[in-house]
Protein backbone atom coordinates (compact mmCIF):
# COMPACT_ATOMS: atom_id res chain seq x y z
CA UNK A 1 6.42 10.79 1.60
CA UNK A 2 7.81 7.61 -0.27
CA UNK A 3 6.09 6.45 -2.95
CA UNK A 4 5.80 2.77 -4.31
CA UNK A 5 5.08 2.60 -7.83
CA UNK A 6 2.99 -0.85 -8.49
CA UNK A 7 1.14 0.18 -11.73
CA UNK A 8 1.32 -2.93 -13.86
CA UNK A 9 2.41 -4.98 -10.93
CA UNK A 10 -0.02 -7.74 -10.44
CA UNK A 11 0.12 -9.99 -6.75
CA UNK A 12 2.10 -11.04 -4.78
CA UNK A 13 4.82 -8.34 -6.05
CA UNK A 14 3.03 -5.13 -4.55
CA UNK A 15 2.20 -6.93 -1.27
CA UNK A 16 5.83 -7.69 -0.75
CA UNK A 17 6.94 -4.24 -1.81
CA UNK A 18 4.32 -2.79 1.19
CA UNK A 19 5.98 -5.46 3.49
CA UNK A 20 9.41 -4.37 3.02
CA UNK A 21 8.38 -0.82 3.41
CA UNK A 22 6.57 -1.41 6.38
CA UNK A 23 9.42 -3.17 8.06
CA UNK A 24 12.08 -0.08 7.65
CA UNK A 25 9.29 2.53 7.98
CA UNK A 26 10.05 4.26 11.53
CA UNK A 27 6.94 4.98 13.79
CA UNK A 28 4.78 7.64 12.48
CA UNK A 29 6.57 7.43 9.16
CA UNK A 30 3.85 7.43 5.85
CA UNK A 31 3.99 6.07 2.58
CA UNK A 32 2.18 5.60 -0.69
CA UNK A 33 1.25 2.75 -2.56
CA UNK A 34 0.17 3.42 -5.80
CA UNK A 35 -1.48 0.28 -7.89
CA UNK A 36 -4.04 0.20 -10.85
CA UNK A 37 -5.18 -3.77 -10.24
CA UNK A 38 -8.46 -4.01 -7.70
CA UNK A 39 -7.03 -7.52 -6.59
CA UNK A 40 -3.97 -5.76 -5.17
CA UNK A 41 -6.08 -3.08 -3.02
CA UNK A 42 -7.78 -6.05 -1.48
CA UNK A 43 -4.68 -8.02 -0.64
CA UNK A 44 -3.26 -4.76 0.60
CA UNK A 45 -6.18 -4.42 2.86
CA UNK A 46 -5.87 -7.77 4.11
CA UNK A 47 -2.32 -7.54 4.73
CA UNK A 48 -2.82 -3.84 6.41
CA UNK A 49 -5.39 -5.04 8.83
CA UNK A 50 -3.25 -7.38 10.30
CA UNK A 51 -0.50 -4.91 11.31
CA UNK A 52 -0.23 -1.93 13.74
CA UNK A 53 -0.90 0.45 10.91
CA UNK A 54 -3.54 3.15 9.73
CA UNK A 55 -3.99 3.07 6.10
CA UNK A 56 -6.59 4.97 3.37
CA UNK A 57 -7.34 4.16 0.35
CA UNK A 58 -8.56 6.51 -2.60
CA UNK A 59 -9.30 5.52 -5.94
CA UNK A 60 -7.83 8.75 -7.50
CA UNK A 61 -8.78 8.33 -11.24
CA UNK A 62 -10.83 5.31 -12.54
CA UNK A 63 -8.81 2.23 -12.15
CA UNK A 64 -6.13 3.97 -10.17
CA UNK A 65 -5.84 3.50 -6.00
CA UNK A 66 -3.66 5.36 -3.63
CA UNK A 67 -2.93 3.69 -0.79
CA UNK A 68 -1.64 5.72 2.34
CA UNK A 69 0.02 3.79 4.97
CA UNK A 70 0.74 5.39 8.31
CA UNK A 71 3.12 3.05 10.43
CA UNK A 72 2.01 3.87 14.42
């Protein structure tokens, strides 16, 4: 699984970087966005919600999310 390293990356940059992996993912390809702002999980979310996708999100240490994108 790819993984897209956004720690210290503050909006729009990590919402761009799940756009462009989103648009060369292949169907049932996953990836993994990794981000340590709470503002960036949100507009993640947003952006997600919108789009034939399934996502998760996990905050895996305290200020830390993981966010699992599954392109359908």
């Amino acid at each position: 699984m790819k993984e897209i390293n956004c720690l210290g990356e503050i909006c729009p940059v990590p919402v761009i970087r799940t756009q462009q992996q989103l648009k060369v993912a292949k169907a049932n390809e996953s990836f993994k966005v990794i981000t340590d702002h709470g503002c960036t999980v949100e507009e993640i979310s947003k952006f997600l919600k919108k789009k034939k996708v399934n996502f998760n999100i996990e905050e895996v240490i305290n200020g830390v999310w993981e966010i699992v994108v599954v392109k359908l």
